[in-house]
PDB file of N, CA and C in Angstrom:
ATOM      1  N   UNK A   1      -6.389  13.560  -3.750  1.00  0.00           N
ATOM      2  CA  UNK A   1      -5.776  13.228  -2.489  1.00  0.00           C
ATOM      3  C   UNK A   1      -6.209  11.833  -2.075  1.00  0.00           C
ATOM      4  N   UNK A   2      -5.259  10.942  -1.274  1.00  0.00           N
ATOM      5  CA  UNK A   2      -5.886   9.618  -0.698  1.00  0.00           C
ATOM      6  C   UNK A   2      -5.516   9.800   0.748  1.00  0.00           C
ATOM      7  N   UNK A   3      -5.973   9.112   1.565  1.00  0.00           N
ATOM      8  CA  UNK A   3      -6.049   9.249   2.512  1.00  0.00           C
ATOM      9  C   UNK A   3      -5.957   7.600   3.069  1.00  0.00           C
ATOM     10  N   UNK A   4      -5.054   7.480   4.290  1.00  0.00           N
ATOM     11  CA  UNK A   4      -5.062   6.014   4.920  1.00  0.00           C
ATOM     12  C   UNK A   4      -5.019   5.867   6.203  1.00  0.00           C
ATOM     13  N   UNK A   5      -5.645   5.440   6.992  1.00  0.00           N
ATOM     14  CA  UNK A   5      -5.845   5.528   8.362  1.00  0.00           C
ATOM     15  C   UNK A   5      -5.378   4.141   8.561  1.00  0.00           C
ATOM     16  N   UNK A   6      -4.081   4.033   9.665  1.00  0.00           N
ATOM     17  CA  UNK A   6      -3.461   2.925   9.964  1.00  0.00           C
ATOM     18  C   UNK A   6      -3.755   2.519  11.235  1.00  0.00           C
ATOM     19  N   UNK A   7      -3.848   1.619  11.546  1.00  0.00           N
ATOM     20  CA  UNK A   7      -4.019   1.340  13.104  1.00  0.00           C
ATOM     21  C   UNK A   7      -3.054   0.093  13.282  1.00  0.00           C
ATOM     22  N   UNK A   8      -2.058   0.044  13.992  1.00  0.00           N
ATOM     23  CA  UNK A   8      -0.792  -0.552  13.664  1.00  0.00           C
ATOM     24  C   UNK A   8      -0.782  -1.478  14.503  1.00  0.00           C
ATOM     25  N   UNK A   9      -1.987  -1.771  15.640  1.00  0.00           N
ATOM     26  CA  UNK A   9      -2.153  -2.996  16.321  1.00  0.00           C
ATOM     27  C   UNK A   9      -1.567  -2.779  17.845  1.00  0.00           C
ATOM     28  N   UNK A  10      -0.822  -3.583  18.174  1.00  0.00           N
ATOM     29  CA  UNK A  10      -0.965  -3.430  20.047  1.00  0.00           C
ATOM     30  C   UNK A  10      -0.308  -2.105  20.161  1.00  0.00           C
ATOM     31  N   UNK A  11       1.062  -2.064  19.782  1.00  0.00           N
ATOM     32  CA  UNK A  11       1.423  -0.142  20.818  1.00  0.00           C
ATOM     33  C   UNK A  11       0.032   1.077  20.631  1.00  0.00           C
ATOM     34  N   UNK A  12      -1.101   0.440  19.722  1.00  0.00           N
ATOM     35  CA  UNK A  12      -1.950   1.669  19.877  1.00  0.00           C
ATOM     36  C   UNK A  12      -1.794   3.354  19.585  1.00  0.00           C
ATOM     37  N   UNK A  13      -0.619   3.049  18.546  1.00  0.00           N
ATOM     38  CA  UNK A  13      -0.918   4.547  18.064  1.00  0.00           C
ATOM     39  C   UNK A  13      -0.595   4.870  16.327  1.00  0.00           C
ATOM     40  N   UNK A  14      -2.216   5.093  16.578  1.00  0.00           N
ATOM     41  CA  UNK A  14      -2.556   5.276  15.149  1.00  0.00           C
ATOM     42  C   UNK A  14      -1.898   6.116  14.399  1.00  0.00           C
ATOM     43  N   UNK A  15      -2.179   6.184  12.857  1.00  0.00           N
ATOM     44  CA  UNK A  15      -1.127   7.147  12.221  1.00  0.00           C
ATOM     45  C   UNK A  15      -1.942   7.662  10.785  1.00  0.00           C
ATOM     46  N   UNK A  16      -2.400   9.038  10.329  1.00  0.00           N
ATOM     47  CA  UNK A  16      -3.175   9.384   8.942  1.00  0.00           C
ATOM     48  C   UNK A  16      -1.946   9.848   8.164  1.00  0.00           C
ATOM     49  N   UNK A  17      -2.540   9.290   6.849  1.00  0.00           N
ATOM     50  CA  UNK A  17      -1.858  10.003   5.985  1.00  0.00           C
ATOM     51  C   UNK A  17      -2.631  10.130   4.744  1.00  0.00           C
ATOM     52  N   UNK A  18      -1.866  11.064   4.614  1.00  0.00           N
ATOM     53  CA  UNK A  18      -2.753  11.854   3.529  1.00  0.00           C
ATOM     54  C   UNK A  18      -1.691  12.650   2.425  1.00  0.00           C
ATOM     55  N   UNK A  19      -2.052  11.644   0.917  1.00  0.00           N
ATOM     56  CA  UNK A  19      -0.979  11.982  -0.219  1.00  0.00           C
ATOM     57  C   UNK A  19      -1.507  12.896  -1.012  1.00  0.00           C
ATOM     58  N   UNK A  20      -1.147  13.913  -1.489  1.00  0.00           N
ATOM     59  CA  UNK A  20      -1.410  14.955  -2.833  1.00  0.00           C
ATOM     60  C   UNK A  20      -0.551  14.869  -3.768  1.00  0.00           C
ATOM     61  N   UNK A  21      -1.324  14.810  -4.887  1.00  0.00           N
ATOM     62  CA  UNK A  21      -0.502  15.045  -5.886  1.00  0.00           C
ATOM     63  C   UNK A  21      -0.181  16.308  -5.823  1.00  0.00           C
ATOM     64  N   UNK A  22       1.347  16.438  -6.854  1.00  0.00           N
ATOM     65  CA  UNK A  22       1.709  17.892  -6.840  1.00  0.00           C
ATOM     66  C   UNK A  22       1.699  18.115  -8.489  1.00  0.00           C
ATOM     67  N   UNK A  23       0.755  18.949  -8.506  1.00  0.00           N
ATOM     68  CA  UNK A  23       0.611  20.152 -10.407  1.00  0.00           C
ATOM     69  C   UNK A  23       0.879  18.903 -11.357  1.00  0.00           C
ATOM     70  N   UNK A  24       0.033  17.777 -11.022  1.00  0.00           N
ATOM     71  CA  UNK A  24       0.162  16.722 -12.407  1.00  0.00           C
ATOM     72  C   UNK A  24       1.122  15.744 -12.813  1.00  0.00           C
ATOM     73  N   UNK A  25       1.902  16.091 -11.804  1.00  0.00           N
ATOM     74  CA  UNK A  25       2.960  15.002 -11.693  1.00  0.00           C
ATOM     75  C   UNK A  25       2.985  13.560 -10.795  1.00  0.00           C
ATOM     76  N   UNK A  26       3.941  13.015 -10.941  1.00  0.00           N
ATOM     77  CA  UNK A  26       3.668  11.464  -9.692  1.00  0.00           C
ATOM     78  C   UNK A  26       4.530  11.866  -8.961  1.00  0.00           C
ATOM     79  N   UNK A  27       4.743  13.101  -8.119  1.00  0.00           N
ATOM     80  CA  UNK A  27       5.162  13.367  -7.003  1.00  0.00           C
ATOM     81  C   UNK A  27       4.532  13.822  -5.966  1.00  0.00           C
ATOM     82  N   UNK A  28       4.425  13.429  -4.887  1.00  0.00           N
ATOM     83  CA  UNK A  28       3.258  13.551  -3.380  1.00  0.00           C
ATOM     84  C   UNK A  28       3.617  14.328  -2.332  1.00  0.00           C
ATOM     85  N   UNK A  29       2.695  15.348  -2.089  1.00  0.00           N
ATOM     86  CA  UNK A  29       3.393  15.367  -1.234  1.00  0.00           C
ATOM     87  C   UNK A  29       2.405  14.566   0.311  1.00  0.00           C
ATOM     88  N   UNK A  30       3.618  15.150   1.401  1.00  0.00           N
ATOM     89  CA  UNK A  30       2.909  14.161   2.296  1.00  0.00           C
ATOM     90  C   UNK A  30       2.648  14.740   3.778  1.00  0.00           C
ATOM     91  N   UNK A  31       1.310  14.410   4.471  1.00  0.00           N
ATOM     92  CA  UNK A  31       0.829  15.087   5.034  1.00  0.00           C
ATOM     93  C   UNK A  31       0.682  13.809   6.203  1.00  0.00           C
ATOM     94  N   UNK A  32       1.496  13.693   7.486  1.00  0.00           N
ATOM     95  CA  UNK A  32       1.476  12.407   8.031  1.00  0.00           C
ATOM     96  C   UNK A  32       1.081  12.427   9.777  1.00  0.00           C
ATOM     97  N   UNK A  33      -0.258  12.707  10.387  1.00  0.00           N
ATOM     98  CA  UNK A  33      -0.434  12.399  11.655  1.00  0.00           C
ATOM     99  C   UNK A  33      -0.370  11.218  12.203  1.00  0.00           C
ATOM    100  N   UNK A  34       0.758  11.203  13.748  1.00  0.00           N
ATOM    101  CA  UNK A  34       0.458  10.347  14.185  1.00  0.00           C
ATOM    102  C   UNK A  34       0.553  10.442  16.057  1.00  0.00           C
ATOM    103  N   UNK A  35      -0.114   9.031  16.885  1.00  0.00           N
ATOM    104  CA  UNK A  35       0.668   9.280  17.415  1.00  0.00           C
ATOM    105  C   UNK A  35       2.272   8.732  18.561  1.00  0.00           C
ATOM    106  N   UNK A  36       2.888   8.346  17.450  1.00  0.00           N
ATOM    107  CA  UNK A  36       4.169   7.584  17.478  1.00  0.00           C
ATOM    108  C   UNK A  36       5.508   8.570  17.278  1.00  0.00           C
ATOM    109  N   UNK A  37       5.848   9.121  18.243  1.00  0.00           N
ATOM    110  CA  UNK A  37       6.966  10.152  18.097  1.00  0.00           C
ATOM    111  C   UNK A  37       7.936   9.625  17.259  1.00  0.00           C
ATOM    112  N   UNK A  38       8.394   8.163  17.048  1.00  0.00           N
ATOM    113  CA  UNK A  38       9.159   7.973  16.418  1.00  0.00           C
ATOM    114  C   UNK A  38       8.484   8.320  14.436  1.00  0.00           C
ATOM    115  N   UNK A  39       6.717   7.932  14.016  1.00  0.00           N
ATOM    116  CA  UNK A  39       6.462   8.111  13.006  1.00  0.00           C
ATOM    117  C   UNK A  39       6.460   9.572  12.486  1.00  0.00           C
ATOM    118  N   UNK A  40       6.231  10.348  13.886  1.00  0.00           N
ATOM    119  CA  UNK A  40       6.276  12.231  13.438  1.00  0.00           C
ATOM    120  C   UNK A  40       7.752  12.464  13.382  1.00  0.00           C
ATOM    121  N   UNK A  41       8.856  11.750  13.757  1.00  0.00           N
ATOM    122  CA  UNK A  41      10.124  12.254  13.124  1.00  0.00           C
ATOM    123  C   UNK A  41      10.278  11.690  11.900  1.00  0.00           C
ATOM    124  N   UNK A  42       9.712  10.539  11.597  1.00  0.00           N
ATOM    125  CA  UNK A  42       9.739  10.353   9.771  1.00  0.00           C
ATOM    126  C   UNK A  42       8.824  11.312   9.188  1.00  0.00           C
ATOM    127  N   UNK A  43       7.861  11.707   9.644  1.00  0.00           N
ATOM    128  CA  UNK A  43       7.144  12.531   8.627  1.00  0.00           C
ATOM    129  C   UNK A  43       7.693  13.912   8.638  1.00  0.00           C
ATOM    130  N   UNK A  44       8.571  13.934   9.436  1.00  0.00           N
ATOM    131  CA  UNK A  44       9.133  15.650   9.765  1.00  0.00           C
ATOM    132  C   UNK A  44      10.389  15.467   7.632  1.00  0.00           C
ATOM    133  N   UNK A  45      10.666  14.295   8.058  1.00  0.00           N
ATOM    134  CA  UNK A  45      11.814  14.016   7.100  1.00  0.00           C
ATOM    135  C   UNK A  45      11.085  13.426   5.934  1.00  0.00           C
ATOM    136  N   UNK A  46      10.160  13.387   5.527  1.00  0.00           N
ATOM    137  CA  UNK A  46       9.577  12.732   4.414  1.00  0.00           C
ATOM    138  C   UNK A  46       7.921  13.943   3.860  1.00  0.00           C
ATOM    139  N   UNK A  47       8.387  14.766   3.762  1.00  0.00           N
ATOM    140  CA  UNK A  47       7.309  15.632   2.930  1.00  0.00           C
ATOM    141  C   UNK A  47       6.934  15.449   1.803  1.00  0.00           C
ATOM    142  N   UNK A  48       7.704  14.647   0.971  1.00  0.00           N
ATOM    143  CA  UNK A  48       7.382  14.652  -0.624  1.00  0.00           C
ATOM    144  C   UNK A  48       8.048  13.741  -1.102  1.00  0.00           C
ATOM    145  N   UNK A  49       7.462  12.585  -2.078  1.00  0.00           N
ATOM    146  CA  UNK A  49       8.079  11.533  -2.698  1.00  0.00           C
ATOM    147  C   UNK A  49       7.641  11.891  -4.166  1.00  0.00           C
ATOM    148  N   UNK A  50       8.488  10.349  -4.703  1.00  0.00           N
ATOM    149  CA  UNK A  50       8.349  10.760  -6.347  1.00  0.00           C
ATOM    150  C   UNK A  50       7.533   9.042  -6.267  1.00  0.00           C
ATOM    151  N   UNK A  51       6.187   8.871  -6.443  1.00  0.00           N
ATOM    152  CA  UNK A  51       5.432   7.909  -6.594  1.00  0.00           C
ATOM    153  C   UNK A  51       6.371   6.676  -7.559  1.00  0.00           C
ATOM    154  N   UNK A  52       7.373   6.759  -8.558  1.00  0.00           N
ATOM    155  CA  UNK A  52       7.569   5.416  -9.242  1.00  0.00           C
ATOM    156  C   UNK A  52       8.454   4.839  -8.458  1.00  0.00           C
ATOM    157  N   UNK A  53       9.425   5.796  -7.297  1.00  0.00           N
ATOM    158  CA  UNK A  53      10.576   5.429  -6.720  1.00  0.00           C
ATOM    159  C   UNK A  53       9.808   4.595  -5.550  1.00  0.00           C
ATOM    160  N   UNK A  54       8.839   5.268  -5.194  1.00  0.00           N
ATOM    161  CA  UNK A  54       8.362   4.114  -3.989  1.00  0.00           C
ATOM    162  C   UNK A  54       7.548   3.224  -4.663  1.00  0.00           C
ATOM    163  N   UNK A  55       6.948   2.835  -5.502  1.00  0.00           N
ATOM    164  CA  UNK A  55       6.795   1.603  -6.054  1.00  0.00           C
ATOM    165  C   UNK A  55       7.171   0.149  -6.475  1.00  0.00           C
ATOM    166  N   UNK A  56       9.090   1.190  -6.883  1.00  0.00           N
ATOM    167  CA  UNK A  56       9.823  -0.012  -7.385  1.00  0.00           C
ATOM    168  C   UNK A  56      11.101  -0.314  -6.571  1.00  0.00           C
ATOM    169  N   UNK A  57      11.002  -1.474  -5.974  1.00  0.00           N
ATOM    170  CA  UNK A  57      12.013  -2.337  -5.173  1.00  0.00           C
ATOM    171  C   UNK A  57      13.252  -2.375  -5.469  1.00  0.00           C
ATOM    172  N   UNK A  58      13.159  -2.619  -6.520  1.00  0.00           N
ATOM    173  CA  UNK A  58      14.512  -3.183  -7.277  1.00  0.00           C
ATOM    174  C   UNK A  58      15.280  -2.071  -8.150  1.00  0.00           C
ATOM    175  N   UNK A  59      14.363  -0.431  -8.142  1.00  0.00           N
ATOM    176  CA  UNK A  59      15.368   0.445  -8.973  1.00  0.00           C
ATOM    177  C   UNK A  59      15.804   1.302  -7.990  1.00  0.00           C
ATOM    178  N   UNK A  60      17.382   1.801  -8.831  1.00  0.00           N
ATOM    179  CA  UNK A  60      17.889   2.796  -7.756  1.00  0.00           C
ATOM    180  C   UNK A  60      18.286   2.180  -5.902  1.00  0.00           C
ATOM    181  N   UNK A  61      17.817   2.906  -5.265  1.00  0.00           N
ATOM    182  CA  UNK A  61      18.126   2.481  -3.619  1.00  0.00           C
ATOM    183  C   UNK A  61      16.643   2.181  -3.561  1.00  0.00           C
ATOM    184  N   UNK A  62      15.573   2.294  -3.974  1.00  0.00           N
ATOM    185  CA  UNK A  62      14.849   1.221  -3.387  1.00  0.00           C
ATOM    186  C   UNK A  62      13.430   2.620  -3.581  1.00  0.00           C
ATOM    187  N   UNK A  63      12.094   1.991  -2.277  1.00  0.00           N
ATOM    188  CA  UNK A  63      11.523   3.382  -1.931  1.00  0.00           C
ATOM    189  C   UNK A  63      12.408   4.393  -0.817  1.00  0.00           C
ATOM    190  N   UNK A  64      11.934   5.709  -0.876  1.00  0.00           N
ATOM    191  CA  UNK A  64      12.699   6.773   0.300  1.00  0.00           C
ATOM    192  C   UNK A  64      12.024   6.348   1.584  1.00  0.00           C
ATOM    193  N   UNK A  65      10.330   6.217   1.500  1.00  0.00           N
ATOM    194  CA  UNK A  65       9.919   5.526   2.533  1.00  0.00           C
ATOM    195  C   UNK A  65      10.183   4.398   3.469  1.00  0.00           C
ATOM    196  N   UNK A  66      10.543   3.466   2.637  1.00  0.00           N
ATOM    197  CA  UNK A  66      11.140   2.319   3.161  1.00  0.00           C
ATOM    198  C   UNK A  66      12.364   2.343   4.085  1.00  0.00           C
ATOM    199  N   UNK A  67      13.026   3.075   3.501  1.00  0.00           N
ATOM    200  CA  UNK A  67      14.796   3.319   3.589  1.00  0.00           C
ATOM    201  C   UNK A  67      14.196   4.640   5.316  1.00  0.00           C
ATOM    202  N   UNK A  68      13.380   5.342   5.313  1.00  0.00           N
ATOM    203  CA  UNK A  68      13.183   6.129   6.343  1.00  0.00           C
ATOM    204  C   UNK A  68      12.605   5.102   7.709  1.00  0.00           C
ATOM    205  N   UNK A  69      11.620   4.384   7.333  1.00  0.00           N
ATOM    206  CA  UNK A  69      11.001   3.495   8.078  1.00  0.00           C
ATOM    207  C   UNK A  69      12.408   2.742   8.993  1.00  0.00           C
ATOM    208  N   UNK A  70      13.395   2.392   8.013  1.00  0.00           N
ATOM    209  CA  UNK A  70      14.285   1.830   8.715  1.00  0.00           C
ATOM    210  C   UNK A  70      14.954   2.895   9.924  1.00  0.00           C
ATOM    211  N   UNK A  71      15.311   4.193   9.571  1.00  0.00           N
ATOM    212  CA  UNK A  71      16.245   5.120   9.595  1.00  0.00           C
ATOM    213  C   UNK A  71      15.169   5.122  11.127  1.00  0.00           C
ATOM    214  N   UNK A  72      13.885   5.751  11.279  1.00  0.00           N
ATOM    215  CA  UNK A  72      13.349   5.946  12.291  1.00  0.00           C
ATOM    216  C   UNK A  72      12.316   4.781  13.036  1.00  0.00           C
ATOM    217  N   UNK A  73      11.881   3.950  12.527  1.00  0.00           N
ATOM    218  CA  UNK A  73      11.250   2.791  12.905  1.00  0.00           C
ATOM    219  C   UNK A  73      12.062   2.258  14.058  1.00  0.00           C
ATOM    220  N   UNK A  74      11.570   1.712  15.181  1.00  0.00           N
ATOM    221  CA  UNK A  74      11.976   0.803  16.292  1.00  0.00           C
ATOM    222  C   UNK A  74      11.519  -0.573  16.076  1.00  0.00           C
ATOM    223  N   UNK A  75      10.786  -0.611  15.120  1.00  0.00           N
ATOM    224  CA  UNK A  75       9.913  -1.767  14.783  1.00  0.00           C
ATOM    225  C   UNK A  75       9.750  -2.192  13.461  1.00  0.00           C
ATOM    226  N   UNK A  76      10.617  -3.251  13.183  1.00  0.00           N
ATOM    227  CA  UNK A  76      10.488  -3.615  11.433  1.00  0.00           C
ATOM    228  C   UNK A  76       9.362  -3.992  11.334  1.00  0.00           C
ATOM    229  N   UNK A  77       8.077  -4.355  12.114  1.00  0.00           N
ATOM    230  CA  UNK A  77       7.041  -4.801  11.630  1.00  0.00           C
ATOM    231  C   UNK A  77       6.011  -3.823  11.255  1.00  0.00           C
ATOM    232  N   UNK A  78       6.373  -2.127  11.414  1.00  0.00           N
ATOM    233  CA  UNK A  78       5.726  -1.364  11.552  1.00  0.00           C
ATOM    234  C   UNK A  78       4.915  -1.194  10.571  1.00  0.00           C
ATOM    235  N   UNK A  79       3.554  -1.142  10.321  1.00  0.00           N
ATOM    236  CA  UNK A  79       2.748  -1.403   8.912  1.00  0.00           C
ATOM    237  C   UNK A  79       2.860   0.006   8.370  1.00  0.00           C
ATOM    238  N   UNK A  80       2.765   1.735   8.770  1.00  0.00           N
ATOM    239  CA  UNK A  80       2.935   2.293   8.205  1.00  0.00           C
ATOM    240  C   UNK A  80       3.844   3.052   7.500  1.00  0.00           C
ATOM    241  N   UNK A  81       5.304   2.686   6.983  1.00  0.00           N
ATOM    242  CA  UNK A  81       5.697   2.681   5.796  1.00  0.00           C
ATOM    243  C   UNK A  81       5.088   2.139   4.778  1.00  0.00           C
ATOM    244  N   UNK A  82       4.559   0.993   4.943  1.00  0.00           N
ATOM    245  CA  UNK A  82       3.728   0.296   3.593  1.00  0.00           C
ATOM    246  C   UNK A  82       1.982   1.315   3.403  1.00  0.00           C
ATOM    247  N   UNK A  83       1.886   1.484   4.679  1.00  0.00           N
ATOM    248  CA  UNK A  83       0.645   2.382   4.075  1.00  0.00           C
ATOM    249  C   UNK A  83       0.918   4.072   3.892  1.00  0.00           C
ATOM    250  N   UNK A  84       1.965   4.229   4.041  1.00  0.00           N
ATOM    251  CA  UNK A  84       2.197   5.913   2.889  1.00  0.00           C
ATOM    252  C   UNK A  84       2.195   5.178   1.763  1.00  0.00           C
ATOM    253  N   UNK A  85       2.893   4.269   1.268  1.00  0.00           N
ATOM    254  CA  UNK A  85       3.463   4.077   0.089  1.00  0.00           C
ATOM    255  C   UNK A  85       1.866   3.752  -1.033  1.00  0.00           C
ATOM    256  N   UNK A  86       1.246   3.118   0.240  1.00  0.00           N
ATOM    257  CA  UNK A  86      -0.299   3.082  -0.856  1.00  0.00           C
ATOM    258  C   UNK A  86      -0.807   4.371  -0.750  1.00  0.00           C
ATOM    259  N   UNK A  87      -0.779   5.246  -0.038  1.00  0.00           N
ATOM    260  CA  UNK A  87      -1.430   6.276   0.154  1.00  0.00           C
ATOM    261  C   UNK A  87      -0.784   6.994  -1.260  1.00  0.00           C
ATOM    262  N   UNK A  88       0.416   6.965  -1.496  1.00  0.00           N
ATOM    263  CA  UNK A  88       1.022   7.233  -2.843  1.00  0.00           C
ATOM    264  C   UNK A  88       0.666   6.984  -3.914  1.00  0.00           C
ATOM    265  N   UNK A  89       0.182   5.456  -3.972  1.00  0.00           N
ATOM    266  CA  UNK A  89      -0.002   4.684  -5.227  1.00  0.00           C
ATOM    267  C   UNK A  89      -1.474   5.228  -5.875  1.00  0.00           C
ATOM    268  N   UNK A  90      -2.385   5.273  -4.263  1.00  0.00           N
ATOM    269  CA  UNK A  90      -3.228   5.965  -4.819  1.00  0.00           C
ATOM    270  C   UNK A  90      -3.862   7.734  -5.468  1.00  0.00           C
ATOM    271  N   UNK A  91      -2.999   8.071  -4.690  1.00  0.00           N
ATOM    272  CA  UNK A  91      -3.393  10.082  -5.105  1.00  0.00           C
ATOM    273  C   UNK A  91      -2.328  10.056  -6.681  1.00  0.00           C
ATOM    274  N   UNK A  92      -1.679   8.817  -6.908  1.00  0.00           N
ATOM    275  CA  UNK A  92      -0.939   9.201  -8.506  1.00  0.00           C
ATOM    276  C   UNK A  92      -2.289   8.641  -9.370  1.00  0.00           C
ATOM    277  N   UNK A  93      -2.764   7.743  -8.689  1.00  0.00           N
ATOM    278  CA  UNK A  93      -3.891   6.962  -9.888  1.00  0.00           C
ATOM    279  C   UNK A  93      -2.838   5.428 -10.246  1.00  0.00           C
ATOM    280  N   UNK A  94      -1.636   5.367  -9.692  1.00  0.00           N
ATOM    281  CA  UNK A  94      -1.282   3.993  -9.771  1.00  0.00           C
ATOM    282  C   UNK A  94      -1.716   2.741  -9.291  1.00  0.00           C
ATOM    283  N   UNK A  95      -2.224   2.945  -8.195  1.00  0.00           N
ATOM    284  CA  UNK A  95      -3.191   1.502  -7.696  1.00  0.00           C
ATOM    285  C   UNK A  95      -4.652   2.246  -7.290  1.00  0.00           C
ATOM    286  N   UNK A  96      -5.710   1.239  -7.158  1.00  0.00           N
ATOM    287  CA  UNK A  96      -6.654   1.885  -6.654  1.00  0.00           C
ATOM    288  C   UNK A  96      -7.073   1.674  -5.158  1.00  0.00           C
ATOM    289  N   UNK A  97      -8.311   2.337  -4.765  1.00  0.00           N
ATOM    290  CA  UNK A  97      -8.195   2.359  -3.219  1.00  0.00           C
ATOM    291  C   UNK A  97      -8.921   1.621  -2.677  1.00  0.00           C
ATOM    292  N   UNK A  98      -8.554   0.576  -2.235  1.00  0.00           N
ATOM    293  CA  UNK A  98      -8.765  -1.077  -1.321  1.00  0.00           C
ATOM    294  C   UNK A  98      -8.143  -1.334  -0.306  1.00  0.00           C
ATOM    295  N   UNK A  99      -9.241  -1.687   0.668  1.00  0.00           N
ATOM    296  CA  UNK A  99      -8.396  -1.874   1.994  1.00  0.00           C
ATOM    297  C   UNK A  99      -7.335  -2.927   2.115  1.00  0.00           C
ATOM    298  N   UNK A 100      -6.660  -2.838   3.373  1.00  0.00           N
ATOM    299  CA  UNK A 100      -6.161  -3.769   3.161  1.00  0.00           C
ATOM    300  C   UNK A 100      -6.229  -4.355   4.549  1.00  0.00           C
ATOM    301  N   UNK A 101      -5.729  -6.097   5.317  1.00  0.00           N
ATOM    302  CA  UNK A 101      -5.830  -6.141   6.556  1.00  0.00           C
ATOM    303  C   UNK A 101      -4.909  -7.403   6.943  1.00  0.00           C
ATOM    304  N   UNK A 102      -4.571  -7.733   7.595  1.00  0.00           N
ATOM    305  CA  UNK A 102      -3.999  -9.041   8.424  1.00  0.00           C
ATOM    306  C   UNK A 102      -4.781  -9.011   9.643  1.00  0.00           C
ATOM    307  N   UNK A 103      -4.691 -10.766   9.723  1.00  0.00           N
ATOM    308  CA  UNK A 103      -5.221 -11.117  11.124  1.00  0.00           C
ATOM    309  C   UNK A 103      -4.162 -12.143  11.750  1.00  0.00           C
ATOM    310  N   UNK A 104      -4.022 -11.655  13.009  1.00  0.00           N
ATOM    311  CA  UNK A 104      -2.878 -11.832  13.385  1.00  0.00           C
ATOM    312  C   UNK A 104      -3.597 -12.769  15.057  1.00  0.00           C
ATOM    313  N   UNK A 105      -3.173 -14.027  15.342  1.00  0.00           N
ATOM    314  CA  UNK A 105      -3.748 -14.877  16.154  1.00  0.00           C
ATOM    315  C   UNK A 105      -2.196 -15.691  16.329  1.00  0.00           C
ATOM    316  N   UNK A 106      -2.343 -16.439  17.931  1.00  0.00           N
ATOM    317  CA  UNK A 106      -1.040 -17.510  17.773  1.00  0.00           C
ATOM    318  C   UNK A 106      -1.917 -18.758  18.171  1.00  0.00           C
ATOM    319  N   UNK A 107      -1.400 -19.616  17.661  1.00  0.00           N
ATOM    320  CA  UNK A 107      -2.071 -20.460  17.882  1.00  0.00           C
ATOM    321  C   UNK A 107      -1.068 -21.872  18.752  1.00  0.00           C
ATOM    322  N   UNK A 108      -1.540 -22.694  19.470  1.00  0.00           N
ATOM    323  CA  UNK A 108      -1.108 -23.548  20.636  1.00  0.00           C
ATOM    324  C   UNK A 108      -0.303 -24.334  19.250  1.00  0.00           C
ATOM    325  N   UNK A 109       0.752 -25.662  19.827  1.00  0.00           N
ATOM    326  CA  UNK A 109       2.092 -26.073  18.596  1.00  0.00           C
ATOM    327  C   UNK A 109       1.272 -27.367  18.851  1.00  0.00           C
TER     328      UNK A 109
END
């Protein structure tokens, strides 16, 4: 299992997720607290992915995650679609588990 704790910056509501593999395969399923009513109606609709489809950009329609993020997201900047998708990468054994972060500042022109 991997596990990713998002903290998505000013609206302040965090979001866990937590990927399992299912019986040996690169399919996850997905286990997604948050608290962003709009992210608990994607996770209502996203129980289980197939780890190569959300990896690869360019095959098929894309990831399911991605394509949901849009479907329920209010916010294209929203960081957790990208962190299920690691939460994926990691419970297959496709990437390993490293944080990740942006720092986000404006600065005077």
């Amino acid at each position: 299992m991997a596990k990713v704790e998002i903290d998505p910056g000013i609206c302040g509501l965090p979001t866990t997720v937590r990927a399992t593999l299912v019986n040996g395969t690169y399919n996850c399923q997905l286990h997604i607290d948050s608290e962003c009513a709009a992210i608990r109606k994607m996770a209502a609709d996203l129980e289980e992915v197939d780890a190569f489809q959300e990896i690869a950009l360019r095959r098929g329609d894309g990831p399911l995650t991605l394509s949901k993020g849009r479907e329920y997201c209010s916010h294209s900047a929203c960081p957790v679609p990208v962190g299920i998708i690691k939460a994926v990468e990691v419970a297959t054994g496709l990437a390993l588990p490293s944080d990740v972060s942006m720092k986000i500042s404006k600065e005077d022109d």
